[in-house]
Protein backbone atom coordinates (compact mmCIF):
# COMPACT_ATOMS: atom_id res chain seq x y z
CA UNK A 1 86.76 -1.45 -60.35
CA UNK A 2 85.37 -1.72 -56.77
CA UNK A 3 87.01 0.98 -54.02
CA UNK A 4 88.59 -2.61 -52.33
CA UNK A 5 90.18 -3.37 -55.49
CA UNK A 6 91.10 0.37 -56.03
CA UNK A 7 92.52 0.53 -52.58
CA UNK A 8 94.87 -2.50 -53.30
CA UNK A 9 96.22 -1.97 -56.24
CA UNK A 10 97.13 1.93 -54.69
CA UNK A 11 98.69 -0.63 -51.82
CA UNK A 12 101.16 -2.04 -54.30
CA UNK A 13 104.27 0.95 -53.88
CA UNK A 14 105.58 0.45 -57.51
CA UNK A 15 101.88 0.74 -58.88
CA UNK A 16 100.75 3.46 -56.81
CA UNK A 17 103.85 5.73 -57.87
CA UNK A 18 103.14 4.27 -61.58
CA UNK A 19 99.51 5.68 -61.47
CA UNK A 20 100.48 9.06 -59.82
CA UNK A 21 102.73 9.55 -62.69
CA UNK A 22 100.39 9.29 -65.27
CA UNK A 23 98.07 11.18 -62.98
CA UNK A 24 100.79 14.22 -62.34
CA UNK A 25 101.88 14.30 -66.16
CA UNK A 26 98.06 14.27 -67.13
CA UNK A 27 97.35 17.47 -64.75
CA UNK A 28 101.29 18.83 -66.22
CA UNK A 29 100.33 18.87 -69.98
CA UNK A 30 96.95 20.51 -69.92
CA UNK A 31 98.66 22.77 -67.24
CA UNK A 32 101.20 23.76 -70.16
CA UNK A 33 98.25 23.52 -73.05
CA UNK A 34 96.59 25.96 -71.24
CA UNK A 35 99.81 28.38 -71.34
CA UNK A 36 99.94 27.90 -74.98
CA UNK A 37 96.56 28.00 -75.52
CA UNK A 38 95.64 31.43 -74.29
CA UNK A 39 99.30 32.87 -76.01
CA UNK A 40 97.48 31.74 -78.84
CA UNK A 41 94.22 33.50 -78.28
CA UNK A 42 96.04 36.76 -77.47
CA UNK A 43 95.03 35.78 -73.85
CA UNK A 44 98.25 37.32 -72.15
CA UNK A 45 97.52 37.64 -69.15
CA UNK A 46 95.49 34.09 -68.70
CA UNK A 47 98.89 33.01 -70.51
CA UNK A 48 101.08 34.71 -67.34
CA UNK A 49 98.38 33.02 -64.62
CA UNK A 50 98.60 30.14 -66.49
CA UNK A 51 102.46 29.44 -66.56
CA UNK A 52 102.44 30.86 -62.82
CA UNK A 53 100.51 27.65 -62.06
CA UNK A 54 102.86 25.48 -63.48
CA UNK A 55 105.15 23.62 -61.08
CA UNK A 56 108.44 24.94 -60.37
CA UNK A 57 110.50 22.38 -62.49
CA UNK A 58 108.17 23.04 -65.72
CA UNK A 59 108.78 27.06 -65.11
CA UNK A 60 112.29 26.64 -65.90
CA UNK A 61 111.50 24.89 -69.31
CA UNK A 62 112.26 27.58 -72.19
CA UNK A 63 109.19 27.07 -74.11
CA UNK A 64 107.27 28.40 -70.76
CA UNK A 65 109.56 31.07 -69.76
CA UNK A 66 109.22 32.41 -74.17
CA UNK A 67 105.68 32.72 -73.55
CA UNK A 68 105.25 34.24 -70.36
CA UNK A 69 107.84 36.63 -70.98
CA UNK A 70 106.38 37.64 -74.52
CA UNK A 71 102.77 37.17 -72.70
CA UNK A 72 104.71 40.63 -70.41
CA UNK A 73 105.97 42.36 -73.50
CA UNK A 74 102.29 42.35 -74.99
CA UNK A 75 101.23 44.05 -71.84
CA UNK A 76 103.77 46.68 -72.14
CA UNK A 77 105.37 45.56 -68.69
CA UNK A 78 109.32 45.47 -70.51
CA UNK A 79 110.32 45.19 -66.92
CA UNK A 80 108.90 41.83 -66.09
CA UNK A 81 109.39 40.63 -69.57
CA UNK A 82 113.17 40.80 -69.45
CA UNK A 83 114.47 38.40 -67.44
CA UNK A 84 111.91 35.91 -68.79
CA UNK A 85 113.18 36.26 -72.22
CA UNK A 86 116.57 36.35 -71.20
CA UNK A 87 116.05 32.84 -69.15
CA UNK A 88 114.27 30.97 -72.42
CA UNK A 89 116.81 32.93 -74.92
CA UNK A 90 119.37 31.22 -72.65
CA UNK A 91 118.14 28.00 -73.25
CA UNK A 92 117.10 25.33 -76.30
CA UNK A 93 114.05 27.46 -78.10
CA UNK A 94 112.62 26.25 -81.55
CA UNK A 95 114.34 28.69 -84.07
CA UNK A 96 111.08 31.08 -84.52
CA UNK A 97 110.76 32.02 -80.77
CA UNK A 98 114.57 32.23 -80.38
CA UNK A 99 114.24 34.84 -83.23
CA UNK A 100 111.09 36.40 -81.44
CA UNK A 101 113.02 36.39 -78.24
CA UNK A 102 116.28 37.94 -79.49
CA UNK A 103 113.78 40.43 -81.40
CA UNK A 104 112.14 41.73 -78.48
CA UNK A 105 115.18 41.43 -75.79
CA UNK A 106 116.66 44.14 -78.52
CA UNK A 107 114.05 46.69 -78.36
CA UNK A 108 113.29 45.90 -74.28
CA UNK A 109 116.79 47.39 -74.49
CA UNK A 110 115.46 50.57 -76.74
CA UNK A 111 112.79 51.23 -74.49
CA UNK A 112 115.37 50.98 -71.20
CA UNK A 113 117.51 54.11 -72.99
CA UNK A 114 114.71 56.05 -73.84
CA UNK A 115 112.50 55.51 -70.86
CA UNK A 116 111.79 59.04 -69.55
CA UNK A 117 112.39 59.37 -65.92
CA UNK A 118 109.98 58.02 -63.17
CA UNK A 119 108.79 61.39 -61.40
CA UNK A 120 105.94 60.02 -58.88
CA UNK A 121 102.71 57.88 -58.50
CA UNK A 122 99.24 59.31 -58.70
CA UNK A 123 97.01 56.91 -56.77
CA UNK A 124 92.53 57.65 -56.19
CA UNK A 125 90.92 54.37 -54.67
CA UNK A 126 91.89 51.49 -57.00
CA UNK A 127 93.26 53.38 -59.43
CA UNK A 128 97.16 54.11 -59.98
CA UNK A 129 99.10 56.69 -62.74
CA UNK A 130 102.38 55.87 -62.61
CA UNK A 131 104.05 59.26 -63.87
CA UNK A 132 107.46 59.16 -66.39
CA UNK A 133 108.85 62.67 -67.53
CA UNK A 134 111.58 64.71 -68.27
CA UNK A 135 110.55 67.28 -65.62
CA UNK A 136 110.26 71.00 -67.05
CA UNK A 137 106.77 73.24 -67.37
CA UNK A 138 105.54 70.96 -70.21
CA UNK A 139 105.50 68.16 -67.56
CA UNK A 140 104.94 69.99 -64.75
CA UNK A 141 101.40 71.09 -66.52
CA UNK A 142 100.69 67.25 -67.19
CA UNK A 143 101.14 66.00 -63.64
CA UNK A 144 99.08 68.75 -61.96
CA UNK A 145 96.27 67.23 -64.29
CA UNK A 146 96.62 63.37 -62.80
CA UNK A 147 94.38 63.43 -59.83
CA UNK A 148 91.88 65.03 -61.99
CA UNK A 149 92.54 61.95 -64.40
CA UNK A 150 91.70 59.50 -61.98
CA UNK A 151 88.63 61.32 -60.96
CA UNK A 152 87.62 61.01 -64.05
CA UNK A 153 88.24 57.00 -64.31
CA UNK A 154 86.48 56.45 -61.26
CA UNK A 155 83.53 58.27 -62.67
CA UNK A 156 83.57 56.31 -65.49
CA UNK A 157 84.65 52.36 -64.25
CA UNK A 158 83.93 52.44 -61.02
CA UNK A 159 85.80 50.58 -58.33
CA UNK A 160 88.34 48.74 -60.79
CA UNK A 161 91.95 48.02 -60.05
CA UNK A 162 93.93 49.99 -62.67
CA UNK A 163 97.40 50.78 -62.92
CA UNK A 164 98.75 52.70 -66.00
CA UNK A 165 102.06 53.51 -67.12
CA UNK A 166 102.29 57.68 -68.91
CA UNK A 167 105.42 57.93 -70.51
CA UNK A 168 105.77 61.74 -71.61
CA UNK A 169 107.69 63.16 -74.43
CA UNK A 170 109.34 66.41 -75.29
CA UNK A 171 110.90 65.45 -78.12
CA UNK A 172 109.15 63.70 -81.34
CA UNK A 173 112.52 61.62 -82.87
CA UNK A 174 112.35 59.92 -79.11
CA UNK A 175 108.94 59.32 -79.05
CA UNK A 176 108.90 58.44 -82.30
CA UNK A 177 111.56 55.38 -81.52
CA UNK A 178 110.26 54.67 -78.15
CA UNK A 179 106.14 54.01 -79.41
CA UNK A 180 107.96 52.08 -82.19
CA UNK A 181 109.82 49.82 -79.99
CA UNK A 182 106.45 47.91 -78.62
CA UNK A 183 106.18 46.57 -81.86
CA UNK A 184 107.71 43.38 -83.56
CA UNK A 185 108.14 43.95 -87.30
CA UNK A 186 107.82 46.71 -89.39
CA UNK A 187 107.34 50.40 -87.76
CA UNK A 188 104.27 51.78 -88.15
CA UNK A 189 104.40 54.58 -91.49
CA UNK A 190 102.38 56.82 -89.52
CA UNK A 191 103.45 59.00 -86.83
CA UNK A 192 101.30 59.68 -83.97
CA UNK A 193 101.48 62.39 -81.47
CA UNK A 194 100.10 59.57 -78.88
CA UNK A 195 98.29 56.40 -77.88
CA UNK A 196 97.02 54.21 -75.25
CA UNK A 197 96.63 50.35 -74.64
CA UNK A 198 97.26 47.69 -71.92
CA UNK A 199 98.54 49.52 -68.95
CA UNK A 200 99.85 52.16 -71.14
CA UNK A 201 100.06 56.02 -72.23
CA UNK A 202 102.30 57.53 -74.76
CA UNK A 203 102.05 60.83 -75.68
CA UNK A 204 104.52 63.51 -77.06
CA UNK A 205 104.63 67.43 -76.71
CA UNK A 206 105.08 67.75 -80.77
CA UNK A 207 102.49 66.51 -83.31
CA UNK A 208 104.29 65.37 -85.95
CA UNK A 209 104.56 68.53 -88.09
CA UNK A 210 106.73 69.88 -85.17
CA UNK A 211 103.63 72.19 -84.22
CA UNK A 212 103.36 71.62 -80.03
CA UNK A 213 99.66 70.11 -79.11
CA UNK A 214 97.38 72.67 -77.30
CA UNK A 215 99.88 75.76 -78.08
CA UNK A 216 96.64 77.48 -77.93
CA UNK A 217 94.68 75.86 -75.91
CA UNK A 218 95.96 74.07 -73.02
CA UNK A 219 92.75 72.18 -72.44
CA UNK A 220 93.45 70.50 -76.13
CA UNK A 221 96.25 68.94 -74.59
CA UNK A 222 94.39 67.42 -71.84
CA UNK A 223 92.11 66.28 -73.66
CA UNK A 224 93.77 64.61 -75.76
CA UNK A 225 96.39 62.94 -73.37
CA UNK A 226 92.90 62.11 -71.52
CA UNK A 227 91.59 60.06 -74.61
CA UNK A 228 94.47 58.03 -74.58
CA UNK A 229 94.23 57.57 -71.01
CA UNK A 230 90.47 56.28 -71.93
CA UNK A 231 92.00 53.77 -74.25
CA UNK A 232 93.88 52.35 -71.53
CA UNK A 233 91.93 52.02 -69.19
CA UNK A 234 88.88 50.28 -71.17
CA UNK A 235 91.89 48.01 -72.65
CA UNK A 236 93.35 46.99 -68.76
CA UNK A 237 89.46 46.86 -67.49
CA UNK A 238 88.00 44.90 -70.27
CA UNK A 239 91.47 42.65 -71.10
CA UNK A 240 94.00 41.73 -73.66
CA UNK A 241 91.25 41.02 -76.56
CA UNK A 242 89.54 44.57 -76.43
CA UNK A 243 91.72 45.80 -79.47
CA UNK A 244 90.27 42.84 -80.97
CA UNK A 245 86.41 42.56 -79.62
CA UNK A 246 86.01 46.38 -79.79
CA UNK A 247 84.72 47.87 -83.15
CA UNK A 248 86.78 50.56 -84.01
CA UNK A 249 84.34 53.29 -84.37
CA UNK A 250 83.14 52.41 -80.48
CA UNK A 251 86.94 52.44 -79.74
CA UNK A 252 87.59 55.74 -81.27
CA UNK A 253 84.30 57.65 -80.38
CA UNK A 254 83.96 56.58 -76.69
CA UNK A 255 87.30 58.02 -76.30
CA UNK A 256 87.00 61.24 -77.67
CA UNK A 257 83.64 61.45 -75.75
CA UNK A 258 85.80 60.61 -72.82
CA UNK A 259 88.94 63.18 -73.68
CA UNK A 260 85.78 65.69 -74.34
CA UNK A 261 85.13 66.55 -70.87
CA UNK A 262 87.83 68.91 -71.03
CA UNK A 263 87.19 70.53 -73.88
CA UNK A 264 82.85 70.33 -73.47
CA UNK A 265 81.85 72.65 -76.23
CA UNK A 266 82.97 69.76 -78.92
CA UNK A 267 80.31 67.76 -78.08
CA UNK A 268 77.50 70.11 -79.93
CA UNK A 269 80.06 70.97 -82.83
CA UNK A 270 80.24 67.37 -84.13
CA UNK A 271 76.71 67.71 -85.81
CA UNK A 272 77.61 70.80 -88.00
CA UNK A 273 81.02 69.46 -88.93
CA UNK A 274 79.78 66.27 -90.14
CA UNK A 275 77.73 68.21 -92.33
CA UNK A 276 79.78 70.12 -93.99
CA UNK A 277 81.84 66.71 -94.29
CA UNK A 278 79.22 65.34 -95.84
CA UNK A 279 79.18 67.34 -98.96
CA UNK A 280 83.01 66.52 -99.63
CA UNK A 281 82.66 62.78 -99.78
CA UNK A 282 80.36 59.34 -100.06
CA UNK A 283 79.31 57.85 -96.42
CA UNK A 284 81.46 54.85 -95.56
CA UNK A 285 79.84 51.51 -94.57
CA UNK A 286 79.47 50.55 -91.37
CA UNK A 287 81.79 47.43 -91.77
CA UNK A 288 84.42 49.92 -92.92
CA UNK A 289 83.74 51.83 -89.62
CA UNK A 290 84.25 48.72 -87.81
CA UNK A 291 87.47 47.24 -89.16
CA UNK A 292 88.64 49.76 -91.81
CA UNK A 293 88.07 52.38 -89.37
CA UNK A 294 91.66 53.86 -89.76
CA UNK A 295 91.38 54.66 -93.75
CA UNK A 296 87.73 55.96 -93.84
CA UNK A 297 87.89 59.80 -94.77
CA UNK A 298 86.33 61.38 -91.52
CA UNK A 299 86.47 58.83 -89.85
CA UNK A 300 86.67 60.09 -86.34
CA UNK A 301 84.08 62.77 -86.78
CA UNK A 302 81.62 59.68 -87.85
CA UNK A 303 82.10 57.71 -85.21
CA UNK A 304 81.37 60.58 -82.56
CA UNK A 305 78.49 61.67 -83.99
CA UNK A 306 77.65 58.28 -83.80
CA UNK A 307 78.66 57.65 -80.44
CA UNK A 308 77.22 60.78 -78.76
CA UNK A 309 73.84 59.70 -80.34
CA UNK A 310 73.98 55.98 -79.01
CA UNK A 311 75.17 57.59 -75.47
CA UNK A 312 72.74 60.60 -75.02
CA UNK A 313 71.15 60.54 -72.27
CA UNK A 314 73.74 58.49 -70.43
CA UNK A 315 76.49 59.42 -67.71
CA UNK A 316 80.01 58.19 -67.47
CA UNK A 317 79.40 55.07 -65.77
CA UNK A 318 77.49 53.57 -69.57
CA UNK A 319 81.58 53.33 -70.40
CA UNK A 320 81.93 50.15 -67.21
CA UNK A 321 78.59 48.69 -68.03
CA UNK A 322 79.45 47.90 -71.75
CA UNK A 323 82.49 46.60 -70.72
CA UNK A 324 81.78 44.55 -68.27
CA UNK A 325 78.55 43.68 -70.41
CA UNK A 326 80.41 42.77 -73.18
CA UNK A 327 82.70 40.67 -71.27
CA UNK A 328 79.99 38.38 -70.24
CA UNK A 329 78.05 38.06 -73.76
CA UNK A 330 81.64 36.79 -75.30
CA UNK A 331 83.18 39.78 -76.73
CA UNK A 332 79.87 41.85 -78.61
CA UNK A 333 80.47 44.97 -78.34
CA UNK A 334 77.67 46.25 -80.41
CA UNK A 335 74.90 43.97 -78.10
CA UNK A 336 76.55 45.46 -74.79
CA UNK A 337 75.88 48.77 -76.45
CA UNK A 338 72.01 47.72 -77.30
CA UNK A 339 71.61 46.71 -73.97
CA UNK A 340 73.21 49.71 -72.11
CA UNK A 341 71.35 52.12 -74.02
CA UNK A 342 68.70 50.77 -75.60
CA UNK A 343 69.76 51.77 -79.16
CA UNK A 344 70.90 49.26 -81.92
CA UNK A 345 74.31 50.59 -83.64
CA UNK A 346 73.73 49.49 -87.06
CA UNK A 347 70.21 51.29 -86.89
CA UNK A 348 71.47 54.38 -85.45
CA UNK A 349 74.24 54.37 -88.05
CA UNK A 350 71.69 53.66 -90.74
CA UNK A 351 69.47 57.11 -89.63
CA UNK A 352 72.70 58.88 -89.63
CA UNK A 353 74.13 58.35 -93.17
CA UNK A 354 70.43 59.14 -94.20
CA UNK A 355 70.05 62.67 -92.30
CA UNK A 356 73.30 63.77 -93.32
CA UNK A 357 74.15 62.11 -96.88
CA UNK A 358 70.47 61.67 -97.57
């Protein structure tokens, strides 16, 4: 069609309106496939930018307001999730996300009672702690330990915008409920004494024997609530698929090498513990490292043997560039670490079940 005949067909009123329809509803669906699209992938937050987008009248559709609200609740932001959830609960949802909804909505409400109390913000360039505790010594120790925390992120990523929720514990039943309200489904069998993730920090005073973390050491307990801190942050910095890129071993390691600088004298025992391991059991495959991480026998001790091998000779900053390196290869983790430090995982794992299980 010639720009003339273009032009005067747009001149007709009821055909120009007719072709901006199909034009607008075009731009509308793949507006809204987007939205579903990256819910799908476990993009959240490309889901939230997505449905953000949208035009005011498709926000108010259910279906939209399900997924950006359970795009919040995946982030561990309960607060923004709420009303979301509430809106598309409200309305006509296909039965599974009406369940989902309802499902989440419930333990939103769990995680309102047992919030601890917001004490204060701990804030170093880009980088934001927001602070929840019962306040008494326990706490008090924590919070004198923050701007030392975000020292330590900006050492390690750099100028990155970071904001991370630490909610505190004193007592393990609470904990215990609150870590399990994130999930949907089953609770987890295990009991942890903390954890980190998107924009989050969970820790508890009491491992789960009852026996208080760092009783005898109070640089135990920093490190530790430092690790998980390291698992947040390389979750927020790297996005919603790093639980699912990352291999577990490089998950695991890089954040005890990061909790380490605490407690520095760990870094030369690794060696000797592993070998003593070593004689108590067969050496795990690598693939089991990588996705079975969680039932190999040692598994922790592996991987930071493993890790403080493939980052000697590096400083904190190796922790940004893999990130960001393995954001722009498409998710490989073990390349970004090749190309940080010039040392192939798989062959470094390879020399290491050789030196120590021959």
């Amino acid at each position: 069609m010639t720009a003339s005949k273009y032009r005067y067909w747009l001149s007709v009123p009821s055909l120009a309106l007719a072709i901006w329809a199909t034009v607008q509803a075009d731009m509308l669906a793949s507006t809204m496939q987007d939205v579903s699209t990256a819910w799908s992938d476990g993009r959240f937050a490309e889901a939230i930018a997505a449905f953000d987008e949208l035009p005011a009248v498709e926000q108010t559709k259910p279906s939209a307001l399900f997924i950006a609200g359970a795009s919040y609740f995946r982030r561990h932001d309960f607060k923004r999730a709420k009303p979301l959830l509430q809106q598309a609960g409200s309305g006509n949802l296909v039965p599974r996300q009406a369940q989902s909804a309802q499902a989440m909505l419930a333990h939103i409400h769990t995680l309102e009672q047992l919030c601890p109390p917001f004490q204060r913000s701990y804030s170093e360039g880009s980088y934001t702690i927001n602070f929840y505790a019962a306040k008494n010594a326990w706490s008090d120790h924590l919070a004198a330990q923050m701007p030392q925390f975000l020292q330590h992120a900006v050492a390690a990523f750099g100028n990155e915008a970071a904001a991370v929720n630490f909610y505190l514990f004193d007592q393990r039943a609470a904990y215990d409920e609150f870590f399990n309200a994130w999930r949907i489904g089953e609770p987890l069998p295990e009991k942890h004494r903390g954890t980190g993730g998107m924009q989050i920090v969970e820790f508890c005073k009491f491992y789960p024997n009852g026996t208080v973390v760092g009783a005898n050491n109070i640089n135990d307990l920093y490190s530790r609530v430092l690790h998980e801190y390291s698992h947040a942050l390389c979750h927020t910095v790297y996005g919603d698929r790093y639980g699912f890129d990352c291999p577990q071993w490089l998950n695991e390691g890089m954040a005890d090498y990061f909790g380490w600088q605490y407690r520095p004298e760990l870094y030369d025992l690794q060696a000797e513990l592993l070998r003593k391991a070593a004689l108590t059991g067969a050496a795990p495959t690598y693939e089991q490292m990588s996705h079975g991480f969680y039932r190999v026998e040692n598994g922790y001790l592996i991987a930071n043997v493993l890790v403080e091998e493939l980052l000697r000779g590096q400083n904190m900053r190796c922790f940004r560039k893999i990130i960001d390196t393995a954001k722009s290869n498409g998710g490989n983790f073990e390349a970004a670490v090749q190309e940080v430090t010039g040392k192939e995982p798989r062959a470094v794992y390879a020399s290491i079940v050789r030196r120590y299980w021959g």
